[in-house]
N, C-alpha and C. Protein backbone atom coordinates (compact mmCIF):
# COMPACT_ATOMS: atom_id res chain seq x y z
N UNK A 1 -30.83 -77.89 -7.38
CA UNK A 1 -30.14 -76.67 -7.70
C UNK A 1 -29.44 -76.10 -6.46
N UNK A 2 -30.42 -76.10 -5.34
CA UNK A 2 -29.44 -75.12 -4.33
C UNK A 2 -28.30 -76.40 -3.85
N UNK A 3 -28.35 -77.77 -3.80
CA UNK A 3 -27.13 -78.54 -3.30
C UNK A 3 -25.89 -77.91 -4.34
N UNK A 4 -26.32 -77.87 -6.01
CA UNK A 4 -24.80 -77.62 -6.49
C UNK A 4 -24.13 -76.44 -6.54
N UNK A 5 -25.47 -75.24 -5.77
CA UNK A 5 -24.74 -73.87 -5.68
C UNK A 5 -23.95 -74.03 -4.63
N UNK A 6 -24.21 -74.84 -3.47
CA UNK A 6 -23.85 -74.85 -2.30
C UNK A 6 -22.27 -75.51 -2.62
N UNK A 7 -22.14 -76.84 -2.85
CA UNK A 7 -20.97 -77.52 -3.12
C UNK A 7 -20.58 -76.67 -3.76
N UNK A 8 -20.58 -75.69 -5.22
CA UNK A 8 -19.83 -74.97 -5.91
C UNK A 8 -18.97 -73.90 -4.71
N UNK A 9 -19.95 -73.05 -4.23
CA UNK A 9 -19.31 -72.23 -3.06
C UNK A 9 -18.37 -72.86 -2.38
N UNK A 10 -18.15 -73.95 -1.46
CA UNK A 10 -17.90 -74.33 -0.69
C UNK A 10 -16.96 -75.25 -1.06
N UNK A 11 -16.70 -75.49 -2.25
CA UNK A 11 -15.34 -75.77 -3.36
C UNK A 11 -14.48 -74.87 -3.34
N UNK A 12 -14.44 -73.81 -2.97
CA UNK A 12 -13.82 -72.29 -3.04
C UNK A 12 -12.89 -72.36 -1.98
N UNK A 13 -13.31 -73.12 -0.93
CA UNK A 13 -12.79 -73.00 0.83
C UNK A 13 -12.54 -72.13 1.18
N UNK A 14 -13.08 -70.33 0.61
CA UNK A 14 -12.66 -69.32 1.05
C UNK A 14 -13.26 -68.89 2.74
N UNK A 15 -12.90 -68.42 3.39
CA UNK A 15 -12.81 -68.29 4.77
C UNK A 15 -14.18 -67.56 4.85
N UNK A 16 -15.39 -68.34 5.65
CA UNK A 16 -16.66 -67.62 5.47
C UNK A 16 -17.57 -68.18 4.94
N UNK A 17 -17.14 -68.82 4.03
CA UNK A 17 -17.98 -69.49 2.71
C UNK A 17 -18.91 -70.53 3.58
N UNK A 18 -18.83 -70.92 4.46
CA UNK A 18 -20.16 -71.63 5.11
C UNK A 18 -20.98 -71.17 5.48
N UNK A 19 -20.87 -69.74 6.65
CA UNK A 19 -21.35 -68.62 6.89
C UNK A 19 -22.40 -68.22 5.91
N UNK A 20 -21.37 -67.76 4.47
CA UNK A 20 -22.83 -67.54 3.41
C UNK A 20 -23.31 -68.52 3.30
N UNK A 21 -22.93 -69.92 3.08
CA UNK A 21 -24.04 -70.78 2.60
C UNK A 21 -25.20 -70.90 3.35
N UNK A 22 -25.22 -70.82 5.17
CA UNK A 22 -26.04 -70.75 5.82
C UNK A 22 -26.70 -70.19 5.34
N UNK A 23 -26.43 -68.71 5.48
CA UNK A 23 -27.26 -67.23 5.64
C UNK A 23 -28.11 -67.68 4.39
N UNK A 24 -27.54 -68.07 2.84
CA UNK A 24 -28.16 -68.50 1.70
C UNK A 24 -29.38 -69.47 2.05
N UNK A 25 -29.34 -70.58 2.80
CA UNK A 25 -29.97 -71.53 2.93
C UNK A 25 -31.32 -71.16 4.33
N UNK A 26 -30.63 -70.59 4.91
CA UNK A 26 -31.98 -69.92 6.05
C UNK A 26 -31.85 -68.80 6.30
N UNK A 27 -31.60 -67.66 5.47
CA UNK A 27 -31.80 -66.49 6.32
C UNK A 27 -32.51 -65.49 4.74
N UNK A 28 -32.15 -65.81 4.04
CA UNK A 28 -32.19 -65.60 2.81
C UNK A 28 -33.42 -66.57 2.04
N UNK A 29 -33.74 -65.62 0.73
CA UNK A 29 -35.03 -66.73 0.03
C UNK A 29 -34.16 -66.70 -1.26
N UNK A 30 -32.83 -66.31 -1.46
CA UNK A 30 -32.51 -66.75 -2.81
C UNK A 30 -32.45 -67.72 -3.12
N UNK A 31 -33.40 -69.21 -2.99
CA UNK A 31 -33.46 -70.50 -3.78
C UNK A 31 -34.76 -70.34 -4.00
N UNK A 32 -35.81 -69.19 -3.61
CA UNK A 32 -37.24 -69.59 -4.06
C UNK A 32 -37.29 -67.89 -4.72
N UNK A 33 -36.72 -67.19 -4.49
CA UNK A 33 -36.91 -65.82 -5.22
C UNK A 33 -36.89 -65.60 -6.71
N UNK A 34 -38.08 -64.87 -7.23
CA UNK A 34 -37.48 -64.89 -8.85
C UNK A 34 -36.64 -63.98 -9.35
N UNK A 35 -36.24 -64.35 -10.38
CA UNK A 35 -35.15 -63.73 -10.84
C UNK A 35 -35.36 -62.33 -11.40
N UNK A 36 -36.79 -61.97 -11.81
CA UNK A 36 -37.02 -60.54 -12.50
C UNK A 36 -38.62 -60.35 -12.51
N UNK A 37 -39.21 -59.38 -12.52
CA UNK A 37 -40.74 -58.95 -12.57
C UNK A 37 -41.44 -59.90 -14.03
N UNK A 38 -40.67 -59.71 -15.00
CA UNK A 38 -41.73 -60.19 -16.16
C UNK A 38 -40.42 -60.59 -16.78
N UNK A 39 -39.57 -60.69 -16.91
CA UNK A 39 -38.65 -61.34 -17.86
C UNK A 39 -38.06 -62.48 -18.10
N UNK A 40 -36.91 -62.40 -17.67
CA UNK A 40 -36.00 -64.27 -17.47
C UNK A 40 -36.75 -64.56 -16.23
N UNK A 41 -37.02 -65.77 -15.77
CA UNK A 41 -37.38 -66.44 -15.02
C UNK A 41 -37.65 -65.56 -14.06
N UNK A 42 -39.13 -65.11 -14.27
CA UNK A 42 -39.64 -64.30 -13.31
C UNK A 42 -41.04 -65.33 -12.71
N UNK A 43 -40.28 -66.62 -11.99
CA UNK A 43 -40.75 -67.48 -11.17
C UNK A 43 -40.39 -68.05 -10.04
N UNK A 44 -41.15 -68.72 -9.36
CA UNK A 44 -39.82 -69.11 -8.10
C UNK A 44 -38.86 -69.81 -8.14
N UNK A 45 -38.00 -69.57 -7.41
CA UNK A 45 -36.45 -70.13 -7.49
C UNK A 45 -36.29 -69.72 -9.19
N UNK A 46 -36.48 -68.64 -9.87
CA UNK A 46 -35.44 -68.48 -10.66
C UNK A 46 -34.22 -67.47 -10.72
N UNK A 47 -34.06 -66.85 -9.30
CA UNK A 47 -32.93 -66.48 -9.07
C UNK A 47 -31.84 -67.38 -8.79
N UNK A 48 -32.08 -68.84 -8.71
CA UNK A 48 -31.08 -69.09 -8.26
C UNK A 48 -30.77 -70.17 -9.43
N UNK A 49 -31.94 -70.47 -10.21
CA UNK A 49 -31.65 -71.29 -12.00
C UNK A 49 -31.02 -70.24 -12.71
N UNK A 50 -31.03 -68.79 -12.41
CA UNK A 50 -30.15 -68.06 -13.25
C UNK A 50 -28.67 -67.97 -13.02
N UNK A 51 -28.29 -68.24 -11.49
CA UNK A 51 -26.94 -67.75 -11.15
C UNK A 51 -26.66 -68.87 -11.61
N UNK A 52 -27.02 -70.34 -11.63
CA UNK A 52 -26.49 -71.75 -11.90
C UNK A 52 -26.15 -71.57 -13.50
N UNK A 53 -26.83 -71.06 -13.93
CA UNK A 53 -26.75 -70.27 -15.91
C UNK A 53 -25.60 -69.81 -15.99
N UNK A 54 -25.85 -68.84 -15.82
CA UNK A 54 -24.64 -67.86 -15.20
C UNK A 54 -23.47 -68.28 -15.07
N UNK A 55 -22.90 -69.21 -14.15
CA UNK A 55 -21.65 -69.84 -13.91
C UNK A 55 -21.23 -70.68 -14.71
N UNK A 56 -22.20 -71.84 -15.31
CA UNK A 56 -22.00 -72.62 -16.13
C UNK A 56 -21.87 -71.95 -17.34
N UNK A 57 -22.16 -71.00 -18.19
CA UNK A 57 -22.09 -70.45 -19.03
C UNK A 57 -21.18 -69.54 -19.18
N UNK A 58 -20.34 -68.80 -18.11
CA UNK A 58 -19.25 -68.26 -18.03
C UNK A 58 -18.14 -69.28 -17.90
N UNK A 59 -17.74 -70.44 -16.79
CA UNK A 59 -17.21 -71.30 -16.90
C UNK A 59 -16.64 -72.08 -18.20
N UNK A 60 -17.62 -72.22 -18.99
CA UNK A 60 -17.38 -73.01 -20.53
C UNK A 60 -16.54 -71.64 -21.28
N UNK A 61 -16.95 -70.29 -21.13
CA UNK A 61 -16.79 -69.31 -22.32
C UNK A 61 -15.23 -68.53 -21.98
N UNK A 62 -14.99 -68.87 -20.24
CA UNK A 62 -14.04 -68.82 -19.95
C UNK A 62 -12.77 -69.76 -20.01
N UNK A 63 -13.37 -71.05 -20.49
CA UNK A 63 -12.00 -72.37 -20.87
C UNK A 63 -12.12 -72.26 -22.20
N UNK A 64 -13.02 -71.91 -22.90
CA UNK A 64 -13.23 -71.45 -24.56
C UNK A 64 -12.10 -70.89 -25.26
N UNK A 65 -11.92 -69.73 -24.54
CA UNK A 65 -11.46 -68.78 -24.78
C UNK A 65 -9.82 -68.96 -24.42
N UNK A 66 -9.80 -69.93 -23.74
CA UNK A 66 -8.32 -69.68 -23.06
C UNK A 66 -8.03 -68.95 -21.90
N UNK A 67 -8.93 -68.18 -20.97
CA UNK A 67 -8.99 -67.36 -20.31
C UNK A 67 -8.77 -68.63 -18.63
N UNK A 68 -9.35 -69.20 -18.86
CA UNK A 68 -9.06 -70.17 -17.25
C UNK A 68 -9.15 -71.81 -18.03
N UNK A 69 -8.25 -72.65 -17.50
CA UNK A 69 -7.87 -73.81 -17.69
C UNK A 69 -7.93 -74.79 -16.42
N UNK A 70 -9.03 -75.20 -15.89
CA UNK A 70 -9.30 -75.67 -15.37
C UNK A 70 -8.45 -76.68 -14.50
N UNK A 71 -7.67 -77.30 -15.49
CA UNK A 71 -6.34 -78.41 -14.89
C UNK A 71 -5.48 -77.49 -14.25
N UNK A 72 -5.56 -76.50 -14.69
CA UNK A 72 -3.76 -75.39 -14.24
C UNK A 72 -4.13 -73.83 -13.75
N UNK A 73 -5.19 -74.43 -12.69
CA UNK A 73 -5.94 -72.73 -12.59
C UNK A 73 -4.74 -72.30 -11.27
N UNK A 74 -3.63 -72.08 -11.37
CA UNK A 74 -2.72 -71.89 -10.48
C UNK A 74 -3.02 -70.57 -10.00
N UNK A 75 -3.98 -69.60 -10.74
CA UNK A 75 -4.14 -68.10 -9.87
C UNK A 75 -5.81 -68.38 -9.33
N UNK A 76 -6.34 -68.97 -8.93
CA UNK A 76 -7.54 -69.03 -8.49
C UNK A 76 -8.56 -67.95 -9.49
N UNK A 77 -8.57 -68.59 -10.81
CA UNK A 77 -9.61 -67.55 -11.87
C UNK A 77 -11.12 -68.87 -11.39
N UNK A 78 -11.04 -70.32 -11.39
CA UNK A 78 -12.07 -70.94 -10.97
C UNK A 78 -12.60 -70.79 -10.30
N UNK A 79 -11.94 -70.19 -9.10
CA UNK A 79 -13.19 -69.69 -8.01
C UNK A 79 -13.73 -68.55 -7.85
N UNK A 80 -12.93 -67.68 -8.98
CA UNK A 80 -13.60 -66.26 -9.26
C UNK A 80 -14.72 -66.63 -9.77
N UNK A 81 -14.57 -67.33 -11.14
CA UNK A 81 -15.70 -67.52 -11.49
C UNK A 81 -17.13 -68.18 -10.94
N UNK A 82 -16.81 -68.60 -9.77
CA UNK A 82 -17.78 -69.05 -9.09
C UNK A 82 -18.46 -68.26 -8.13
N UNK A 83 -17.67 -67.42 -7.33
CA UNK A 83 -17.68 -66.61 -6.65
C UNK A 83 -18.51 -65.88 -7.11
N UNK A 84 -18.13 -65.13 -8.30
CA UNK A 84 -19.18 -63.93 -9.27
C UNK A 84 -20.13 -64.32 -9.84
N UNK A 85 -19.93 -65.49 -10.74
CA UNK A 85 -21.60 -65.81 -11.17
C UNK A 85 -22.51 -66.46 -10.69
N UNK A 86 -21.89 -66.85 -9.28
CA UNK A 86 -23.19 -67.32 -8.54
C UNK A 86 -23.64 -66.63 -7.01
N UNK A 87 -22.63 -65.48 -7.41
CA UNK A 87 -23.29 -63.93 -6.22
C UNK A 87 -23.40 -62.88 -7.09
N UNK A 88 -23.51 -62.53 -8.07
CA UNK A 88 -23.77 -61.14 -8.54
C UNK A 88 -25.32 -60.83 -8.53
N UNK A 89 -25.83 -61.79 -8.50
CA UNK A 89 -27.45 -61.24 -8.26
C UNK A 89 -27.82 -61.43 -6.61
N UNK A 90 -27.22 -62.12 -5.83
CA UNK A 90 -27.58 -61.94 -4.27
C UNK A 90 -28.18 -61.14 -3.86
N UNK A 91 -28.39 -59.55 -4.36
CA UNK A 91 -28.75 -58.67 -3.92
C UNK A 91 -30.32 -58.64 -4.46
N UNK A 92 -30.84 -59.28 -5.24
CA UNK A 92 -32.15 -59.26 -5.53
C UNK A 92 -32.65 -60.40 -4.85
N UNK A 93 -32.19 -60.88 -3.72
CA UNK A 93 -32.76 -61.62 -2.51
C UNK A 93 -33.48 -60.97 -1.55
N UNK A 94 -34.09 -61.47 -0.88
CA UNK A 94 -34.39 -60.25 0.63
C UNK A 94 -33.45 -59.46 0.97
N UNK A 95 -33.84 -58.77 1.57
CA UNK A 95 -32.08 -57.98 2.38
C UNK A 95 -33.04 -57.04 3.38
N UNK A 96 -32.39 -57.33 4.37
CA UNK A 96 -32.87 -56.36 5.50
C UNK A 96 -34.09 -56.80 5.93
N UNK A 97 -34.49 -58.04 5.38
CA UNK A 97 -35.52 -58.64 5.62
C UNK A 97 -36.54 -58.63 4.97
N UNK A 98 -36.85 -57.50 3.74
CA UNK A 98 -37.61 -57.53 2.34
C UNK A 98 -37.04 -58.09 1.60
N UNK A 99 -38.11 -59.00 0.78
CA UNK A 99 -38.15 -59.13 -0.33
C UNK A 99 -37.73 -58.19 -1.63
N UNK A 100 -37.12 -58.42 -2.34
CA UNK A 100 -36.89 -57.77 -3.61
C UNK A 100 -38.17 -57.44 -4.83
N UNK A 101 -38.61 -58.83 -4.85
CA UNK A 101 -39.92 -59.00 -5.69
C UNK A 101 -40.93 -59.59 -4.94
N UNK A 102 -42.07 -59.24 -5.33
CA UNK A 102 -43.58 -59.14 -4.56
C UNK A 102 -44.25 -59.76 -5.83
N UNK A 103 -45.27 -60.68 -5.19
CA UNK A 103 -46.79 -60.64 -6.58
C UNK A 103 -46.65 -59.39 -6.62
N UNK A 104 -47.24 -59.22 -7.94
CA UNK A 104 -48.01 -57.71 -8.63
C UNK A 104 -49.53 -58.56 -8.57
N UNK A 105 -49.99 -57.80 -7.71
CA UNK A 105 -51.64 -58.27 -7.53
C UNK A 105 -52.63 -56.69 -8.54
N UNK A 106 -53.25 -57.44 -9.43
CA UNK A 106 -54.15 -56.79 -9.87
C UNK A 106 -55.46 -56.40 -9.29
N UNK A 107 -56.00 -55.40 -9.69
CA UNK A 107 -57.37 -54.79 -9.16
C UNK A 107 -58.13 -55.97 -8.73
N UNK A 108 -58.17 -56.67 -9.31
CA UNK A 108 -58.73 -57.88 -9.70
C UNK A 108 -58.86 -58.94 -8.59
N UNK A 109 -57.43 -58.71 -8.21
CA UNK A 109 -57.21 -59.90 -6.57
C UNK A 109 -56.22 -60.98 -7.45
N UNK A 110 -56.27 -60.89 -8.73
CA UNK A 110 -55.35 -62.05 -8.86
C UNK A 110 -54.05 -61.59 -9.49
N UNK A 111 -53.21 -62.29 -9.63
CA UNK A 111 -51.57 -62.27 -10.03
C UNK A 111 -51.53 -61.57 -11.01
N UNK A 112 -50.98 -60.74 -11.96
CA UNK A 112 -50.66 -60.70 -13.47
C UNK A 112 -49.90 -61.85 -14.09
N UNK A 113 -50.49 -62.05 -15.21
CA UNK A 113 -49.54 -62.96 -16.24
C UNK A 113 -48.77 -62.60 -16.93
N UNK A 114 -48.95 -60.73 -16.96
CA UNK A 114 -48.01 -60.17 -17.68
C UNK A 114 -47.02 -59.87 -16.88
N UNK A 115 -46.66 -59.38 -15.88
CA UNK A 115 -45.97 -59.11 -15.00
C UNK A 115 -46.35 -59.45 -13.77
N UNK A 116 -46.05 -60.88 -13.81
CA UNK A 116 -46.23 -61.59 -12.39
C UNK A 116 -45.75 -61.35 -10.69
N UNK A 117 -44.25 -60.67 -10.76
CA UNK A 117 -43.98 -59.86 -9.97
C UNK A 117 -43.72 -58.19 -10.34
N UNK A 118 -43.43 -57.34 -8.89
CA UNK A 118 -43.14 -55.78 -8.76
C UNK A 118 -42.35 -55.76 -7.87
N UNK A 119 -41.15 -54.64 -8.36
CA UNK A 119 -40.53 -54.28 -7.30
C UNK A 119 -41.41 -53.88 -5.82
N UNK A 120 -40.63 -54.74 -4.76
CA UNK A 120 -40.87 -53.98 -3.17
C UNK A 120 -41.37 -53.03 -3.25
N UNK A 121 -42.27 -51.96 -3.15
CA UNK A 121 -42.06 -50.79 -2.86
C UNK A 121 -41.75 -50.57 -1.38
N UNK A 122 -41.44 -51.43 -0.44
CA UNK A 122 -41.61 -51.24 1.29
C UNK A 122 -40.13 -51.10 1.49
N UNK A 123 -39.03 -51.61 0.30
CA UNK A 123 -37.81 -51.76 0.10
C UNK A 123 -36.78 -50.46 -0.38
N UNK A 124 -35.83 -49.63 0.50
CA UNK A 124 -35.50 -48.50 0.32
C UNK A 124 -34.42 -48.84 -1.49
N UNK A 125 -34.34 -48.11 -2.46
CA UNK A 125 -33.78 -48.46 -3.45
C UNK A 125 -32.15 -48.38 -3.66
N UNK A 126 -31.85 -49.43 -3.28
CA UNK A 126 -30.03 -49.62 -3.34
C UNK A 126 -30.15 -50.74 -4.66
N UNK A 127 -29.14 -50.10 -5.23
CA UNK A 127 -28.78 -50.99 -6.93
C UNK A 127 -28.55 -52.27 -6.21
N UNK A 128 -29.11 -53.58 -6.85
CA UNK A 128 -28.94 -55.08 -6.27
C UNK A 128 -27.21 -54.97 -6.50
N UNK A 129 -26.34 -54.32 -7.77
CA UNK A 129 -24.94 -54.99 -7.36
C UNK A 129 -24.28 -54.26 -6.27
N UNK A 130 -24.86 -53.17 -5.30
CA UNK A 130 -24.58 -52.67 -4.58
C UNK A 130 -24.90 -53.72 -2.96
N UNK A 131 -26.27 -53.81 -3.18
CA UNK A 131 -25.91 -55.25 -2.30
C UNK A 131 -25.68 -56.25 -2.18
N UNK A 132 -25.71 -56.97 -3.60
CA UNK A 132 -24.99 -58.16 -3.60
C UNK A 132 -23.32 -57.92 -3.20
N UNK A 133 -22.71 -57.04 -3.03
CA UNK A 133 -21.33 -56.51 -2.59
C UNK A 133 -21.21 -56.47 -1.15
N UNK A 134 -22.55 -56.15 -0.52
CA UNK A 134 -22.46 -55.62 0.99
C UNK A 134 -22.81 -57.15 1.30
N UNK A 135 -23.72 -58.05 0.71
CA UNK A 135 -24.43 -59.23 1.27
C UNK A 135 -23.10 -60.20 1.39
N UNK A 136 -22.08 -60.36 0.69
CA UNK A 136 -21.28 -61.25 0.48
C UNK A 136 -20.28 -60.76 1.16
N UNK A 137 -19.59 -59.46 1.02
CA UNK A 137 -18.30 -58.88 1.93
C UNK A 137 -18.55 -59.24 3.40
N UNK A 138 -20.15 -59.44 3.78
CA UNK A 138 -20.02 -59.86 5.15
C UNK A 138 -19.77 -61.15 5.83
N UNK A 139 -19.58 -61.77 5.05
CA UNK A 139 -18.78 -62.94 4.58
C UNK A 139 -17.79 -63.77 4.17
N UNK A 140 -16.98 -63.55 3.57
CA UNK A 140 -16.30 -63.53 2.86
C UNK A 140 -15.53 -62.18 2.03
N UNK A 141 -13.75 -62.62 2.26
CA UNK A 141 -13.26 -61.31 1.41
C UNK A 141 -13.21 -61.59 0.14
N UNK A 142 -13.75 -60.72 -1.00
CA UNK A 142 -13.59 -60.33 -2.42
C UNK A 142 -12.22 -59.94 -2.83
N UNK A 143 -11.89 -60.40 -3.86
CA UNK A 143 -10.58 -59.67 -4.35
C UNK A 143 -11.26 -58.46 -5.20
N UNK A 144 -10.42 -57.83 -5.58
CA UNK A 144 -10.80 -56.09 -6.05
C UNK A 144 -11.40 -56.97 -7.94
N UNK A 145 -10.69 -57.69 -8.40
CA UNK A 145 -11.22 -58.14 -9.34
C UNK A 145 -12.61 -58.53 -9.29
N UNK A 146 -13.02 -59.26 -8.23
CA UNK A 146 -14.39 -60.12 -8.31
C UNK A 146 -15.41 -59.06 -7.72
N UNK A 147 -15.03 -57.51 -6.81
CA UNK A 147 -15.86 -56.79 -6.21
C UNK A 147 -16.41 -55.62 -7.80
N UNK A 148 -15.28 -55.43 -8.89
CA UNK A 148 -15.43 -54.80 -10.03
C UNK A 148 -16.29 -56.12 -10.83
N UNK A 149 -16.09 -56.93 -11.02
CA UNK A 149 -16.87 -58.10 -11.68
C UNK A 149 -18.26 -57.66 -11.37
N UNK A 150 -18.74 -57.67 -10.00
CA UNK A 150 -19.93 -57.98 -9.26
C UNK A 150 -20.45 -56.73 -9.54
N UNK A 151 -19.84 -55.68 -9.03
CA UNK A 151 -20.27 -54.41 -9.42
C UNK A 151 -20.94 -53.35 -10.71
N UNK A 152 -20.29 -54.29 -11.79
CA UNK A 152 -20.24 -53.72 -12.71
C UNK A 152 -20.67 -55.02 -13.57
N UNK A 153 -21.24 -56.09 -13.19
CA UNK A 153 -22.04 -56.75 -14.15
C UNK A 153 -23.46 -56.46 -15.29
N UNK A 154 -23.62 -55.73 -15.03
CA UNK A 154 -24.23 -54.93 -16.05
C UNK A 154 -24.04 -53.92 -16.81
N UNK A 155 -22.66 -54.10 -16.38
CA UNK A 155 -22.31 -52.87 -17.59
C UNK A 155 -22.80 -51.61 -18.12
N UNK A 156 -22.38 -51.46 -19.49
CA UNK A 156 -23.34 -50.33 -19.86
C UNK A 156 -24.47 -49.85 -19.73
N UNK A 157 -25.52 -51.20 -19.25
CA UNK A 157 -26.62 -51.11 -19.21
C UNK A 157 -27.51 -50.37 -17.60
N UNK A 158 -26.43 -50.08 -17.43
CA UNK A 158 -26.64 -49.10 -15.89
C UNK A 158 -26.22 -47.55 -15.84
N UNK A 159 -26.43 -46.29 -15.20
CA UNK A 159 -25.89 -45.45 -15.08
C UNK A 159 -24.16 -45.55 -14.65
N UNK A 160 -23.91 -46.35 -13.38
CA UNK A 160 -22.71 -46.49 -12.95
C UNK A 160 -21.79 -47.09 -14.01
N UNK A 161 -22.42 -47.91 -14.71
CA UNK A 161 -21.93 -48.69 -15.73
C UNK A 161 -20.76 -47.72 -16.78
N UNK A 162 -22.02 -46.95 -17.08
CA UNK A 162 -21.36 -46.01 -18.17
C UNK A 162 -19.59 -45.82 -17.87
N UNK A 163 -19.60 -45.33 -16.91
CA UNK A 163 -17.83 -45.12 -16.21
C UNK A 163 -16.92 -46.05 -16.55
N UNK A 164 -17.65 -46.96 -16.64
CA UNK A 164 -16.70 -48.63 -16.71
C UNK A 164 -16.02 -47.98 -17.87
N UNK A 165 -17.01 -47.73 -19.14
CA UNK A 165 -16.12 -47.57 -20.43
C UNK A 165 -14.79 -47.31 -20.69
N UNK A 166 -14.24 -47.98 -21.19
CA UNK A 166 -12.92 -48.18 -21.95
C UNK A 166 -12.05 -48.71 -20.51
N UNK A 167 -12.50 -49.21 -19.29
CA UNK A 167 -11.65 -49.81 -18.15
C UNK A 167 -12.21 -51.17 -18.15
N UNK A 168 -13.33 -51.79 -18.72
CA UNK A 168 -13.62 -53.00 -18.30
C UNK A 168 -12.70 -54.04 -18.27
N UNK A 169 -12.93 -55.29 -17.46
CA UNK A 169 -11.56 -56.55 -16.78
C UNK A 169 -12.20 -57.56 -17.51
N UNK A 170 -10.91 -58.66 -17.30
CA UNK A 170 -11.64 -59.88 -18.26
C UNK A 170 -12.89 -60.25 -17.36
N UNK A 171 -12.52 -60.85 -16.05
CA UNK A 171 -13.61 -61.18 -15.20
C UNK A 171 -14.98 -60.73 -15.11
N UNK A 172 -14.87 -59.51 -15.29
CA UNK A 172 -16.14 -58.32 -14.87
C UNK A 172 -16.72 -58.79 -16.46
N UNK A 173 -15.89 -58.57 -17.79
CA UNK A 173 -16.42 -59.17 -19.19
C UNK A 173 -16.95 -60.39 -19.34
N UNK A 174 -16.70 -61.19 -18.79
CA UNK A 174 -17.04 -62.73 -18.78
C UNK A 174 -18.68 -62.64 -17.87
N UNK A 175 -18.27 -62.04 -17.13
CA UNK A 175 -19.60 -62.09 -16.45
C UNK A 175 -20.28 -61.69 -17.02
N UNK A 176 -20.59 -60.35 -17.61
CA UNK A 176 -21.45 -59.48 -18.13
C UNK A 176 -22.00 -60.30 -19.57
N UNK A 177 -20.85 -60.85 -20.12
CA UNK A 177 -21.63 -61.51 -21.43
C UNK A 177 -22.22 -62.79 -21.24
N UNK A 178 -22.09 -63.68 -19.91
CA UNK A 178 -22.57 -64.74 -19.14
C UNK A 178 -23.72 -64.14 -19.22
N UNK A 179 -23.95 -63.11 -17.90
CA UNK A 179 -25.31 -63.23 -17.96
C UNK A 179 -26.30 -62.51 -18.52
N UNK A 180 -25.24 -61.34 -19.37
CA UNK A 180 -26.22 -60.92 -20.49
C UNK A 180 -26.81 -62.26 -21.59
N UNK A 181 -25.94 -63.48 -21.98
CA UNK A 181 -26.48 -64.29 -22.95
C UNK A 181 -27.46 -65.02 -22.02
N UNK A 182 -27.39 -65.43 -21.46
CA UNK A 182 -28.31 -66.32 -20.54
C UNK A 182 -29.50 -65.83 -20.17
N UNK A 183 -29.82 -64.71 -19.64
CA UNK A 183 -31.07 -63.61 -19.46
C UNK A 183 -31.77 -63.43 -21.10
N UNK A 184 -30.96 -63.10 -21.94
CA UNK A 184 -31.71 -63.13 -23.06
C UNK A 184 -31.78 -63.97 -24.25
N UNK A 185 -31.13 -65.27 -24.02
CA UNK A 185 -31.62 -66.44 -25.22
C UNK A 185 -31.48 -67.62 -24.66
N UNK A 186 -30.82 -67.97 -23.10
CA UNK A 186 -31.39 -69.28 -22.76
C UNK A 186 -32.93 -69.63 -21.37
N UNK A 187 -32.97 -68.08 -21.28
CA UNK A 187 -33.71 -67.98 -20.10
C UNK A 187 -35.17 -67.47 -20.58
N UNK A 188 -35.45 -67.55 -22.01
CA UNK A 188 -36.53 -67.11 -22.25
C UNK A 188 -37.44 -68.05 -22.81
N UNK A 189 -39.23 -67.30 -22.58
CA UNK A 189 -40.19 -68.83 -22.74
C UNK A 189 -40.14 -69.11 -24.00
């Protein structure tokens, strides 16, 4: 998994893009971090089986549709799409050197099965698409399309979100229904 996130990035040749892959590969735990406390792949490395979801599943829904054509992507929509669905969760990586998700250790001493991880609490609370924005801009430049994509991948389902209404982009849409479908009917036990 992390070789084809890596080659995917680095297909992009955007200026930087090695930089992140480093930082991804040693500075960072997004190939062993999970993806959520108790939900989609709330195991290791499923932050980074989700962004691979994610892309591949936007990718297909985006040549589906007519929206990017792979043979004739003459405006660079292919590497948007790569760009966004395999950084919009970056920010639920370490950052600043915490972890995002922790065991949830019970009274008990052992793990929960119900909720195997908990948010950081040692971790000050910035929305993950807020740093997945800061984690990658230091890196690599975003076009205003892929920084609204990233930003606003959750859509409605956020306070900030709400605003989006009646402005949402194809990109920022593709994403949101990427990894809204993927989080809830291919990522579940």
């Amino acid at each position: 998994m992390q070789n084809k996130i890596i080659e995917l990035l680095r297909s992009t040749e955007r200026p930087g893009i090695e930089n992140l892959c480093e930082y991804m590969i040693y500075e960072s735990d997004f190939f062993t971090a999970p993806c959520s406390t108790q939900y989609h792949l709330c195991k290791e490395g499923g932050l980074a089986e989700h962004s691979l979801n994610v892309y591949m599943y936007m990718r297909n829904a985006a040549a589906g549709i007519g929206y990017y054509d792979p043979l004739f992507d003459t405006e660079g929509i292919g590497n948007s799409i790569i760009i966004t669905s395999l950084l919009h969760d970056i920010g639920k990586a370490n950052y600043r050197g915490k972890p995002n998700y922790v065991p949830n250790i019970l009274a008990s001493g052992k793990v929960s099965t119900a909720k195997p991880f908990e948010t950081n609490k040692d971790r000050l609370y910035i929305s993950h698409e807020v740093i997945s924005l800061q984690i990658t801009s230091k890196f690599i430049e975003l076009t205003e399309e892929e920084e609204c994509a990233i930003y606003y991948h959750n859509a409605l389902y956020t306070a900030t979100g709400r605003d989006l209404n009646g402005k949402e982009r194809p990109l920022q849409t593709l994403l949101h229904f990427a990894d809204l479908y993927v989080s809830r009917f291919v990522e579940v036990e």
